[in-house]
PDB file of N, CA and C in Angstrom:
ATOM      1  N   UNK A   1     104.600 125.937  97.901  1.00  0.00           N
ATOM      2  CA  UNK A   1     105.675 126.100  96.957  1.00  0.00           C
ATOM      3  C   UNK A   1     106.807 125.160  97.344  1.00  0.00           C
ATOM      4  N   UNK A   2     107.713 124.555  96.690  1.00  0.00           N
ATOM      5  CA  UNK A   2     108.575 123.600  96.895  1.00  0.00           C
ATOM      6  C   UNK A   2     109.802 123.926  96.974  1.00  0.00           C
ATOM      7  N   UNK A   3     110.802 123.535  97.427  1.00  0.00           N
ATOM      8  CA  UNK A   3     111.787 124.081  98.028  1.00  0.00           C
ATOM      9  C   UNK A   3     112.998 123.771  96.808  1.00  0.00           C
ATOM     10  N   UNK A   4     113.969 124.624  96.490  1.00  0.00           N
ATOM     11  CA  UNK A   4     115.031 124.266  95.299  1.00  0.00           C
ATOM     12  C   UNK A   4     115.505 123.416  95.629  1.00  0.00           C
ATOM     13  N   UNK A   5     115.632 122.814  94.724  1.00  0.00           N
ATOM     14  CA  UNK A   5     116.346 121.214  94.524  1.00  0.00           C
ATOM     15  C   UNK A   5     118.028 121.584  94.864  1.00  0.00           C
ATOM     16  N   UNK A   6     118.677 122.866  94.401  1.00  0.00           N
ATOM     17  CA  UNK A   6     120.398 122.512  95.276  1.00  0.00           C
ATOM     18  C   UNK A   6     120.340 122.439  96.556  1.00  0.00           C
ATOM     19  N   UNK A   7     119.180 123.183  97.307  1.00  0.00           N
ATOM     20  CA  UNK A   7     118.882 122.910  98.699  1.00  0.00           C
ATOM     21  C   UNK A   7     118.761 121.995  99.435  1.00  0.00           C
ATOM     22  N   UNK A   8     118.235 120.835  98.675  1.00  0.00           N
ATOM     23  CA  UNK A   8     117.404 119.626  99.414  1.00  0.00           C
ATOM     24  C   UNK A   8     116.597 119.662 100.305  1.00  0.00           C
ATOM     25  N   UNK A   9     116.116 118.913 100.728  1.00  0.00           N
ATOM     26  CA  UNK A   9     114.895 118.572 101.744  1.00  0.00           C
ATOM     27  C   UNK A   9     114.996 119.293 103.110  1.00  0.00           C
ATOM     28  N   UNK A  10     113.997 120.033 103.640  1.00  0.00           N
ATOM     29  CA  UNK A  10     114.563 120.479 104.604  1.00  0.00           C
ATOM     30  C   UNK A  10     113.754 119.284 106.029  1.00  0.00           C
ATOM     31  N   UNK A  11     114.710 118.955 106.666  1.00  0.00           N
ATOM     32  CA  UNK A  11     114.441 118.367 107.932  1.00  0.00           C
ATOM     33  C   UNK A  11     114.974 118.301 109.148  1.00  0.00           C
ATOM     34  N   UNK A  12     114.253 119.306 110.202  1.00  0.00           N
ATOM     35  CA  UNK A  12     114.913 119.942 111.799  1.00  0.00           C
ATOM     36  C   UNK A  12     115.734 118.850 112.116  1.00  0.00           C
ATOM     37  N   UNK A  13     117.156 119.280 112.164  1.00  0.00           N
ATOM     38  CA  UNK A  13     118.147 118.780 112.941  1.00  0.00           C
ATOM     39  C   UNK A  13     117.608 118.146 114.417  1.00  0.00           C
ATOM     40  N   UNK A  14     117.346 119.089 115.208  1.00  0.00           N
ATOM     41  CA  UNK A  14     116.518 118.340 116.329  1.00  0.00           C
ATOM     42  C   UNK A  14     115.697 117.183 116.242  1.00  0.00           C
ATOM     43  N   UNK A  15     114.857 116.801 115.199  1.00  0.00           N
ATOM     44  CA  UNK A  15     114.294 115.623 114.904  1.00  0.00           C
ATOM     45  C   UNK A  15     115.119 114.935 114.807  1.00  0.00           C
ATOM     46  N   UNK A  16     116.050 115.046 113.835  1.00  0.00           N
ATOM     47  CA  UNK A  16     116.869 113.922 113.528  1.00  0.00           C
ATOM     48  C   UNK A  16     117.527 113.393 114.240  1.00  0.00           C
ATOM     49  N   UNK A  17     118.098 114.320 115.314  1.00  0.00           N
ATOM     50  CA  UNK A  17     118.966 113.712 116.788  1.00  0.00           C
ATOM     51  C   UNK A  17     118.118 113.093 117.455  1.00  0.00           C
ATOM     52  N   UNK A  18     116.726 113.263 117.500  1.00  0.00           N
ATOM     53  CA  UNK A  18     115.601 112.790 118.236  1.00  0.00           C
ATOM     54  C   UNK A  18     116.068 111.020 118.092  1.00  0.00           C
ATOM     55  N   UNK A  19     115.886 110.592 116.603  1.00  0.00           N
ATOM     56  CA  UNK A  19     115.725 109.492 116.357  1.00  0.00           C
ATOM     57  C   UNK A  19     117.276 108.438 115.880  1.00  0.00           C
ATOM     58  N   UNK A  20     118.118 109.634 116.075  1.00  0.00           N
ATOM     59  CA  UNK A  20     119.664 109.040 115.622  1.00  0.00           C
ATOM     60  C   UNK A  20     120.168 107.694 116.907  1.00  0.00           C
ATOM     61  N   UNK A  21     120.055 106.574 116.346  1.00  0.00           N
ATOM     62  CA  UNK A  21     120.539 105.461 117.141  1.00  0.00           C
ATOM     63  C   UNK A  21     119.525 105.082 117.829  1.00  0.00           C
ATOM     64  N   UNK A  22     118.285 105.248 117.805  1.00  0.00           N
ATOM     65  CA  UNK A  22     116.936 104.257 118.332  1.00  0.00           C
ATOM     66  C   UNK A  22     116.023 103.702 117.593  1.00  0.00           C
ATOM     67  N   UNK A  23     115.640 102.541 117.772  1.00  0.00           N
ATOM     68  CA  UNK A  23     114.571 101.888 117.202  1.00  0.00           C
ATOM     69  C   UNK A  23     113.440 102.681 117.177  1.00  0.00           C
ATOM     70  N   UNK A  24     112.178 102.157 116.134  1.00  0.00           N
ATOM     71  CA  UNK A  24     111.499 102.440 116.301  1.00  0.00           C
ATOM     72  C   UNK A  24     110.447 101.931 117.401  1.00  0.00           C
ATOM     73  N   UNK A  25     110.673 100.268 118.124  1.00  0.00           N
ATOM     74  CA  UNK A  25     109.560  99.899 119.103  1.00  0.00           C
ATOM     75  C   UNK A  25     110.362 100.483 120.527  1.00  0.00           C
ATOM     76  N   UNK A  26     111.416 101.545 121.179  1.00  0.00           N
ATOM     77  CA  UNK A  26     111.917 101.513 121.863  1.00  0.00           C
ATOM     78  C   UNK A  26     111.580 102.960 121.990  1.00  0.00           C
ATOM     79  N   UNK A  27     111.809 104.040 121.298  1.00  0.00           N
ATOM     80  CA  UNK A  27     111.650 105.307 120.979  1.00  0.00           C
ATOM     81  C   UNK A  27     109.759 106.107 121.518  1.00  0.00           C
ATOM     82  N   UNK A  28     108.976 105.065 121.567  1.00  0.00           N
ATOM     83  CA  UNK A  28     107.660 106.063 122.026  1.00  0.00           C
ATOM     84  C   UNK A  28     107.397 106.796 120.768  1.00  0.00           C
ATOM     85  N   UNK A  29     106.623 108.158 121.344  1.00  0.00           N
ATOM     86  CA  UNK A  29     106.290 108.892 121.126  1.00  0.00           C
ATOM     87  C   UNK A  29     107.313 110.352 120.992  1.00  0.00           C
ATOM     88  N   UNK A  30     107.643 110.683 119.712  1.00  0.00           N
ATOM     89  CA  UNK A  30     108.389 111.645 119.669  1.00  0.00           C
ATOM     90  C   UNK A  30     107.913 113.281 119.877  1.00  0.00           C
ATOM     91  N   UNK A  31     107.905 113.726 120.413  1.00  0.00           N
ATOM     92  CA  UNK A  31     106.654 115.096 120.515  1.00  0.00           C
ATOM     93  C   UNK A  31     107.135 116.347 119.629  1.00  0.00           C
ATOM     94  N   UNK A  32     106.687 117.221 118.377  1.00  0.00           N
ATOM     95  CA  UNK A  32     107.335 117.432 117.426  1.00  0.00           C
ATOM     96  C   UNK A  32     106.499 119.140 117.260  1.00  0.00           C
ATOM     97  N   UNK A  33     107.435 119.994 117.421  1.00  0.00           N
ATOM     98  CA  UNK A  33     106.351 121.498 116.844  1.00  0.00           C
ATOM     99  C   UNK A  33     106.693 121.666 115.463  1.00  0.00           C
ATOM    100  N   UNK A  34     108.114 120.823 114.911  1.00  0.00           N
ATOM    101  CA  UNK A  34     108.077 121.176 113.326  1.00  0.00           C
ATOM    102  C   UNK A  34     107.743 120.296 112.179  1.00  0.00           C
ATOM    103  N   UNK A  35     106.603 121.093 112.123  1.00  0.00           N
ATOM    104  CA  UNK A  35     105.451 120.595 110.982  1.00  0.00           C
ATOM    105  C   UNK A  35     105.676 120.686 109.218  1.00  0.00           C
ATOM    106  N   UNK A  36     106.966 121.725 109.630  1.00  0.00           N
ATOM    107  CA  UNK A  36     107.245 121.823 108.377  1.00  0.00           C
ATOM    108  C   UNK A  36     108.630 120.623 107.861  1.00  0.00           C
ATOM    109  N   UNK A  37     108.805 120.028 108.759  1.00  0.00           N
ATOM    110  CA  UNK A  37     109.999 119.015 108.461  1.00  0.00           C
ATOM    111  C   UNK A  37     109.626 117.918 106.997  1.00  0.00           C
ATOM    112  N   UNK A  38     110.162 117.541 106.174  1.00  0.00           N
ATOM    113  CA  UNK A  38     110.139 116.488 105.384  1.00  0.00           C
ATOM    114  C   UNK A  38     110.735 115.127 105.654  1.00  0.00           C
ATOM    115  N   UNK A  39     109.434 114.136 105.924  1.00  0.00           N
ATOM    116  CA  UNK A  39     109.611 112.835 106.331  1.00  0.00           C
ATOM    117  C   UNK A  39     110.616 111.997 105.395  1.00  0.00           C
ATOM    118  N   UNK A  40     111.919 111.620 105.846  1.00  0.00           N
ATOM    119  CA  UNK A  40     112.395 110.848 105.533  1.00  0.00           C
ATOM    120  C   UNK A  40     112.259 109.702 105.573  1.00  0.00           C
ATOM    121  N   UNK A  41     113.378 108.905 104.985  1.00  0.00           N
ATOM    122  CA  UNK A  41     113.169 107.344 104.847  1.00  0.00           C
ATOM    123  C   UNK A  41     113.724 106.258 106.265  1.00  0.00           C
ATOM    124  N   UNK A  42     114.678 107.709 107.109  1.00  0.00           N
ATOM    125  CA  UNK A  42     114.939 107.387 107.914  1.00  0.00           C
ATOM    126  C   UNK A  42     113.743 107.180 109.632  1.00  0.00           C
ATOM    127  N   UNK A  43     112.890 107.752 108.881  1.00  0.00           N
ATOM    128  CA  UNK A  43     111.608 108.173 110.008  1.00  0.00           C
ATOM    129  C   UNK A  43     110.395 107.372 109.972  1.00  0.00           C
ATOM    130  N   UNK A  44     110.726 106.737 108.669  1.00  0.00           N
ATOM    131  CA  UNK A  44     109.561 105.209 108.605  1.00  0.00           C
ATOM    132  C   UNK A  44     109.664 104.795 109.733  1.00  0.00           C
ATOM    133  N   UNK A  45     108.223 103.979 110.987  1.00  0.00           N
ATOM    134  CA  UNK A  45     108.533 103.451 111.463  1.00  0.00           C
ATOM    135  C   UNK A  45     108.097 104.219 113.524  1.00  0.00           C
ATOM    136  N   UNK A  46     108.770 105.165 113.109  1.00  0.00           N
ATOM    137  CA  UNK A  46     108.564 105.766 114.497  1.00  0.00           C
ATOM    138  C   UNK A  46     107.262 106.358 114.243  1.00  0.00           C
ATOM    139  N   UNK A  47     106.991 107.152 115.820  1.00  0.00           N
ATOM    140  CA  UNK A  47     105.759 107.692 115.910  1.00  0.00           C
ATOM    141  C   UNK A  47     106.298 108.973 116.775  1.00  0.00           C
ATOM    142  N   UNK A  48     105.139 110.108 116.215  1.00  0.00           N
ATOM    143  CA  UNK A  48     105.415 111.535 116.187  1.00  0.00           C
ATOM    144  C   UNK A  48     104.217 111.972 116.627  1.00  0.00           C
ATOM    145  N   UNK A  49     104.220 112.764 117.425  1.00  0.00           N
ATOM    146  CA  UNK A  49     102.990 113.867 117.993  1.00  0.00           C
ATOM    147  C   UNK A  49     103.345 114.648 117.532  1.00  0.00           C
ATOM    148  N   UNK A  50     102.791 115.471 116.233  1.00  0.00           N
ATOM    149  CA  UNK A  50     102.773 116.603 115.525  1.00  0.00           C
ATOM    150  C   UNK A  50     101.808 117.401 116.275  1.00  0.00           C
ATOM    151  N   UNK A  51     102.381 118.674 116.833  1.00  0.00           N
ATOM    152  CA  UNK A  51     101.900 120.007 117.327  1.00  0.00           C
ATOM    153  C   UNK A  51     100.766 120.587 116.273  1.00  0.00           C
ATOM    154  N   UNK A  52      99.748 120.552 116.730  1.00  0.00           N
ATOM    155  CA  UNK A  52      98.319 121.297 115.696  1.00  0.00           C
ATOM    156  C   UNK A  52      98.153 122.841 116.092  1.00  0.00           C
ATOM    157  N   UNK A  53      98.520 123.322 117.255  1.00  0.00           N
ATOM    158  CA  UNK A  53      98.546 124.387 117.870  1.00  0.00           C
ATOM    159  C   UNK A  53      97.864 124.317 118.875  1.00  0.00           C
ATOM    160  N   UNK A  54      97.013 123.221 119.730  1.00  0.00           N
ATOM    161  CA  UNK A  54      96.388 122.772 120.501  1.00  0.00           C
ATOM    162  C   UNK A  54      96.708 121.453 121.191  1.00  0.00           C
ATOM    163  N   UNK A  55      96.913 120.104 120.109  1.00  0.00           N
ATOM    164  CA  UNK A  55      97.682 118.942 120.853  1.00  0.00           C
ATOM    165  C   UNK A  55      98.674 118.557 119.810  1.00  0.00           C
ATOM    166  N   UNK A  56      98.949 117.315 119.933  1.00  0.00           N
ATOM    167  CA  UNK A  56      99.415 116.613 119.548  1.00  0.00           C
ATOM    168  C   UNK A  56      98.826 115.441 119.516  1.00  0.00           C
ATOM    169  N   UNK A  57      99.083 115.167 117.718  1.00  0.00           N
ATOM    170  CA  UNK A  57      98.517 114.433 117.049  1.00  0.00           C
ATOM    171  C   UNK A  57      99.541 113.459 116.903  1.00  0.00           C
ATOM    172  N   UNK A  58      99.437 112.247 116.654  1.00  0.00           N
ATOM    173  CA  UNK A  58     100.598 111.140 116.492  1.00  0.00           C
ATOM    174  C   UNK A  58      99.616 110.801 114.745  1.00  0.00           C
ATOM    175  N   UNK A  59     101.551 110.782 114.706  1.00  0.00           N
ATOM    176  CA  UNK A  59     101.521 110.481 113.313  1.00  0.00           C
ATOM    177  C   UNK A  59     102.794 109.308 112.920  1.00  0.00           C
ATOM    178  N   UNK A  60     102.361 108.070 112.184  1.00  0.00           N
ATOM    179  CA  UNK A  60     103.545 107.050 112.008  1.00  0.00           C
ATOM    180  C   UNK A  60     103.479 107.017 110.781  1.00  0.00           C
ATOM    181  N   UNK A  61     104.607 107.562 110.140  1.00  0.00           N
ATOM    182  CA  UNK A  61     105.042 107.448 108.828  1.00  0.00           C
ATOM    183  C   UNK A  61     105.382 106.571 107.796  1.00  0.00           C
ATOM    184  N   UNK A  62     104.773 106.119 107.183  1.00  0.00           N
ATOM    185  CA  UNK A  62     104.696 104.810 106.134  1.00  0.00           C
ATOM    186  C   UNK A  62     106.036 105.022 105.218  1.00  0.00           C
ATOM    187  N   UNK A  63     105.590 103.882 104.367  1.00  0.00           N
ATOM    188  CA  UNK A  63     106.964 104.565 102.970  1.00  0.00           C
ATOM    189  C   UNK A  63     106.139 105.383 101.845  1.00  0.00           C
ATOM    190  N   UNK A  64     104.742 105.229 102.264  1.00  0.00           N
ATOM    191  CA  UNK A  64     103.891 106.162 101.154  1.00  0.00           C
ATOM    192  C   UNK A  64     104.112 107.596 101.961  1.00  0.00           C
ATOM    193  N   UNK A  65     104.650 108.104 103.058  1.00  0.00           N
ATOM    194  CA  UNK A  65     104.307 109.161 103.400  1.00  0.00           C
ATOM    195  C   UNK A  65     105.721 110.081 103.030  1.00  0.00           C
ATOM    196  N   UNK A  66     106.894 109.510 102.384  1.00  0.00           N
ATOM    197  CA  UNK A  66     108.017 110.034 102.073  1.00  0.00           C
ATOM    198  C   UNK A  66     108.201 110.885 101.480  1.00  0.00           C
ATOM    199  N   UNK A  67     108.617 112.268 101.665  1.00  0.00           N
ATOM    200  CA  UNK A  67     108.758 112.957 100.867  1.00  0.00           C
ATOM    201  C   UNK A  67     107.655 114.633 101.115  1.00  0.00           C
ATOM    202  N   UNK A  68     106.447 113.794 102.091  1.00  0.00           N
ATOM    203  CA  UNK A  68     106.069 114.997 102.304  1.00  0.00           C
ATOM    204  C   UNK A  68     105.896 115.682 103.714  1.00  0.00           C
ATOM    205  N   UNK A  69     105.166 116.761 104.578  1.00  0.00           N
ATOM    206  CA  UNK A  69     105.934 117.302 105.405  1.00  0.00           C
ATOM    207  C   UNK A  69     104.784 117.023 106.557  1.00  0.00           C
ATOM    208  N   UNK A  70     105.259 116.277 107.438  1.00  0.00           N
ATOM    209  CA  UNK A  70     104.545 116.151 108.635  1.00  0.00           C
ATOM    210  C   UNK A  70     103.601 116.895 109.361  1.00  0.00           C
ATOM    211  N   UNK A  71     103.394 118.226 108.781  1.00  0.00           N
ATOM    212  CA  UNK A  71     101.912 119.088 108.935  1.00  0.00           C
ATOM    213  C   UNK A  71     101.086 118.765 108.373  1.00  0.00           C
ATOM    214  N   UNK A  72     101.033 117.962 107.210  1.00  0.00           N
ATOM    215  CA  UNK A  72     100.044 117.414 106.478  1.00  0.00           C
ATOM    216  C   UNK A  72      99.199 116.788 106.729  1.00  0.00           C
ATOM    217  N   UNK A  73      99.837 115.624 108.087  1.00  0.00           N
ATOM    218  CA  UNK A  73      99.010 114.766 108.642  1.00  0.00           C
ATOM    219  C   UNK A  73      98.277 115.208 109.931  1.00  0.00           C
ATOM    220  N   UNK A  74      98.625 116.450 110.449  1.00  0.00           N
ATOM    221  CA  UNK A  74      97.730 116.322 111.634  1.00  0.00           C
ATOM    222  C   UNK A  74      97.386 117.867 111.320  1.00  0.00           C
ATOM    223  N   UNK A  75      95.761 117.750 110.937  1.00  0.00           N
ATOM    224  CA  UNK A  75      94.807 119.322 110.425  1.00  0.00           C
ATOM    225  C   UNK A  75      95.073 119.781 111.669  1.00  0.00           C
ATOM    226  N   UNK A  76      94.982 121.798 111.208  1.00  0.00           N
ATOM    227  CA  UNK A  76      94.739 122.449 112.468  1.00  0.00           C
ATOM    228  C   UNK A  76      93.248 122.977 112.856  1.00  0.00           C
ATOM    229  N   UNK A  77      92.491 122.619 111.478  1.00  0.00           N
ATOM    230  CA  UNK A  77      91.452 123.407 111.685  1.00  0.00           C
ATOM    231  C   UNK A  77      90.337 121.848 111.660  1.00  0.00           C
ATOM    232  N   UNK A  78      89.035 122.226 112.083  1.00  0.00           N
ATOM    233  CA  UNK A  78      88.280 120.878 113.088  1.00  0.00           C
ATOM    234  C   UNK A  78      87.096 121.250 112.119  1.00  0.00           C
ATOM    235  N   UNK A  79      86.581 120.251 111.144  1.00  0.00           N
ATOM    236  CA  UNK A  79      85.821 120.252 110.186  1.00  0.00           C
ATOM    237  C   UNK A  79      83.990 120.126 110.804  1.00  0.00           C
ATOM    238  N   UNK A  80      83.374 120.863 111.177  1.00  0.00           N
ATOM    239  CA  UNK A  80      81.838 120.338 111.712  1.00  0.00           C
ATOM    240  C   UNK A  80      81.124 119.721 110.579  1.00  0.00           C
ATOM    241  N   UNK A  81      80.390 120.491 110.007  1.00  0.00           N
ATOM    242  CA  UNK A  81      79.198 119.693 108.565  1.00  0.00           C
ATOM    243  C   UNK A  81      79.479 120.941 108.403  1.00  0.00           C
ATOM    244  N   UNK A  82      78.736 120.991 106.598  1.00  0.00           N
ATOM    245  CA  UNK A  82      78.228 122.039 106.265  1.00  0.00           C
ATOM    246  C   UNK A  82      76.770 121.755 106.298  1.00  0.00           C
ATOM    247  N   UNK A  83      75.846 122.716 106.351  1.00  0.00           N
ATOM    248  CA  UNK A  83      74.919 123.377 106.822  1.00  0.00           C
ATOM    249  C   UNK A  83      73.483 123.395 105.737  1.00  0.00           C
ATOM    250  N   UNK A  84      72.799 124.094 106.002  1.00  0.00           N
ATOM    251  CA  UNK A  84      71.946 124.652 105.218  1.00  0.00           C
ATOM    252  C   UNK A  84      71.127 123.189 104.596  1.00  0.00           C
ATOM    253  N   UNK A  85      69.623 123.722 103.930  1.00  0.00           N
ATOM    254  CA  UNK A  85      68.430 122.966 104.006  1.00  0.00           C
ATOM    255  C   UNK A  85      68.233 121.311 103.693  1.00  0.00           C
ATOM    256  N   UNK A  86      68.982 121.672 102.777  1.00  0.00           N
ATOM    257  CA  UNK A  86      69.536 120.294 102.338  1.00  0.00           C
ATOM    258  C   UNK A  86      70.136 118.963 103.150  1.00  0.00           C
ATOM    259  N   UNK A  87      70.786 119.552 104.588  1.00  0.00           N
ATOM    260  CA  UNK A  87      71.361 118.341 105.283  1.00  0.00           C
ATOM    261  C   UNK A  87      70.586 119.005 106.250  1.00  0.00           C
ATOM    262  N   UNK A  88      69.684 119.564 106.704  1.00  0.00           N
ATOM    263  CA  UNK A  88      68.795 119.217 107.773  1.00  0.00           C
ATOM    264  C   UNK A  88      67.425 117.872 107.171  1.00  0.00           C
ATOM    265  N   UNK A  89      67.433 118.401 106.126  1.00  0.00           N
ATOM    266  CA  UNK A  89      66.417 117.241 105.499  1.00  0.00           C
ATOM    267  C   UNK A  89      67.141 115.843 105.505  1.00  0.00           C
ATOM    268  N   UNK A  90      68.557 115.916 104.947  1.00  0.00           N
ATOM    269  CA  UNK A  90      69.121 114.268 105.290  1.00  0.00           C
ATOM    270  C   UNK A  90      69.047 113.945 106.656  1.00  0.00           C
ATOM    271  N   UNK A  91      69.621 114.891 107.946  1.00  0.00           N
ATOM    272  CA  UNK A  91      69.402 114.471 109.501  1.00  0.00           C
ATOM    273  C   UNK A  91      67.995 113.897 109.413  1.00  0.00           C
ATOM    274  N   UNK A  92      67.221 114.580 108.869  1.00  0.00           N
ATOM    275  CA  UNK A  92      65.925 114.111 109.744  1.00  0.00           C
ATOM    276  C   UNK A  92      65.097 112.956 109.246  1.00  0.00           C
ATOM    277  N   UNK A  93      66.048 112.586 107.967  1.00  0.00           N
ATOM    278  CA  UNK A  93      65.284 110.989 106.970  1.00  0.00           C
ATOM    279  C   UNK A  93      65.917 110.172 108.095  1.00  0.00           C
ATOM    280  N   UNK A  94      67.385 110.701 108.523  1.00  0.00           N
ATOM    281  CA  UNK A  94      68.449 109.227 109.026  1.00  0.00           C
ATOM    282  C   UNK A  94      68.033 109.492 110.503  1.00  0.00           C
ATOM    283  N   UNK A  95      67.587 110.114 111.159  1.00  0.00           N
ATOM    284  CA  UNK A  95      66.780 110.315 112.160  1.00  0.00           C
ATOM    285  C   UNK A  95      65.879 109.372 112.504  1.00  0.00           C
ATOM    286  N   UNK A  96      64.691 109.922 111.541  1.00  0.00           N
ATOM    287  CA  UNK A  96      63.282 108.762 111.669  1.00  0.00           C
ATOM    288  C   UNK A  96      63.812 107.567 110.541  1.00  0.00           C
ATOM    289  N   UNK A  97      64.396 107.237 110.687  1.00  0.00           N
ATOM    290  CA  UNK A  97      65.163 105.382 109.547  1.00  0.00           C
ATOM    291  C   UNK A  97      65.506 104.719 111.567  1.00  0.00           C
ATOM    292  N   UNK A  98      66.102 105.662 112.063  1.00  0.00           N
ATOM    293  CA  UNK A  98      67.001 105.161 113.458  1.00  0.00           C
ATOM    294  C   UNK A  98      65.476 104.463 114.174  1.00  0.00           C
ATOM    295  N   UNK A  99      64.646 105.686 114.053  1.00  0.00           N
ATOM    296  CA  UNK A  99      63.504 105.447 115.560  1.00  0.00           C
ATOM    297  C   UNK A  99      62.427 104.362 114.474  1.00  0.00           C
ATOM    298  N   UNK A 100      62.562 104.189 113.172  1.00  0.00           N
ATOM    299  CA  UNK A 100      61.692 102.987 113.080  1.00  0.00           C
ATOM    300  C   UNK A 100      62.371 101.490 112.994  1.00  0.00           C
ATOM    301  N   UNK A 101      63.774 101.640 112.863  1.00  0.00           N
ATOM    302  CA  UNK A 101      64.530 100.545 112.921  1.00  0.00           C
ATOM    303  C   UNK A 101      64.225 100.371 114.598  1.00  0.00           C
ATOM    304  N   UNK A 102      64.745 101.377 115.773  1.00  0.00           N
ATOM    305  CA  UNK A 102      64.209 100.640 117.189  1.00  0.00           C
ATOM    306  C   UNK A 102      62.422 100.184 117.147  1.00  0.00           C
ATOM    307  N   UNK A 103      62.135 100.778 116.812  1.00  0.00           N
ATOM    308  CA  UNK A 103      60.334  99.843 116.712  1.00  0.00           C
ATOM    309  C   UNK A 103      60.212  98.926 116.518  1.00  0.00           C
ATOM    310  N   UNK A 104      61.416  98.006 115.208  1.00  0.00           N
ATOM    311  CA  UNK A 104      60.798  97.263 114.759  1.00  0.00           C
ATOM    312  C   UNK A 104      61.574  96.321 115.701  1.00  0.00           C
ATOM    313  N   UNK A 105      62.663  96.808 116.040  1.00  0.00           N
ATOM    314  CA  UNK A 105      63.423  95.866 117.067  1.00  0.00           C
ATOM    315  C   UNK A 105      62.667  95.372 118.042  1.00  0.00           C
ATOM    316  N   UNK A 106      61.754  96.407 118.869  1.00  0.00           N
ATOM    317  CA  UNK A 106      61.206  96.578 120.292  1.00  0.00           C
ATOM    318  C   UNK A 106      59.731  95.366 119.949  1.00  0.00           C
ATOM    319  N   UNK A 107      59.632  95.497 118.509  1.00  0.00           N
ATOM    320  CA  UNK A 107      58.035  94.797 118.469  1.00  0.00           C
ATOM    321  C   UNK A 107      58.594  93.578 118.534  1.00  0.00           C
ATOM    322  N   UNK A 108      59.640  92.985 117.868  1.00  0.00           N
ATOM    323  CA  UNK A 108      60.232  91.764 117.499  1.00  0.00           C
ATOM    324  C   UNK A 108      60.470  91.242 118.366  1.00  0.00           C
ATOM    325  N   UNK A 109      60.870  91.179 119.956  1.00  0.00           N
ATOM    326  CA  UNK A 109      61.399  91.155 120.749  1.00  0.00           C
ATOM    327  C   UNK A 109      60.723  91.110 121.948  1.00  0.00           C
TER     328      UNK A 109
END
């Protein structure tokens, strides 16, 4: 849900002192738990370890990334495959494609 417009943007004071009066090639790595902050125009440029609840993820903010909120870029949750008959049958085409591509290497050679 988006935040009222008489409000404006919300972005942790602490960040902002973070980066008030430093470059961005001088500044590092900023280390950041609020995910909910909205990337300004002032934050192009630097680089941020956004807190996932486990590490920190670095995140460098473009001018395409303006406007939205720095949790966005670093997931908390860790995507495996999905499952079931269908992608055991793709593993096992791209499987045996691997061991006849080394054959043909090993004969060639």
């Amino acid at each position: 849900m988006s935040r009222s417009l008489y409000k404006g943007p919300y972005v942790d004071a602490k960040l902002l002192k973070k980066i008030d009066g430093k470059k961005p090639a001088d500044a590092g790595v900023i280390k950041t738990w609020s995910r909910d902050s909205m990337i300004s125009p002032e934050m192009v440029g630097f680089t941020f370890g956004v807190h996932n609840g486990r590490d920190f993820i670095e995140v460098t903010p473009s001018e395409e990334m303006v406007g939205h909120r720095l949790g966005e870029f670093s997931p908390t949750k860790k995507f495996h495959r999905h499952g079931g008959k269908m992608q055991k049958e793709l593993d096992q085409k791209k499987k045996e494609a691997e061991i006849t591509a080394a054959k043909a290497a090993k004969a060639s050679a």
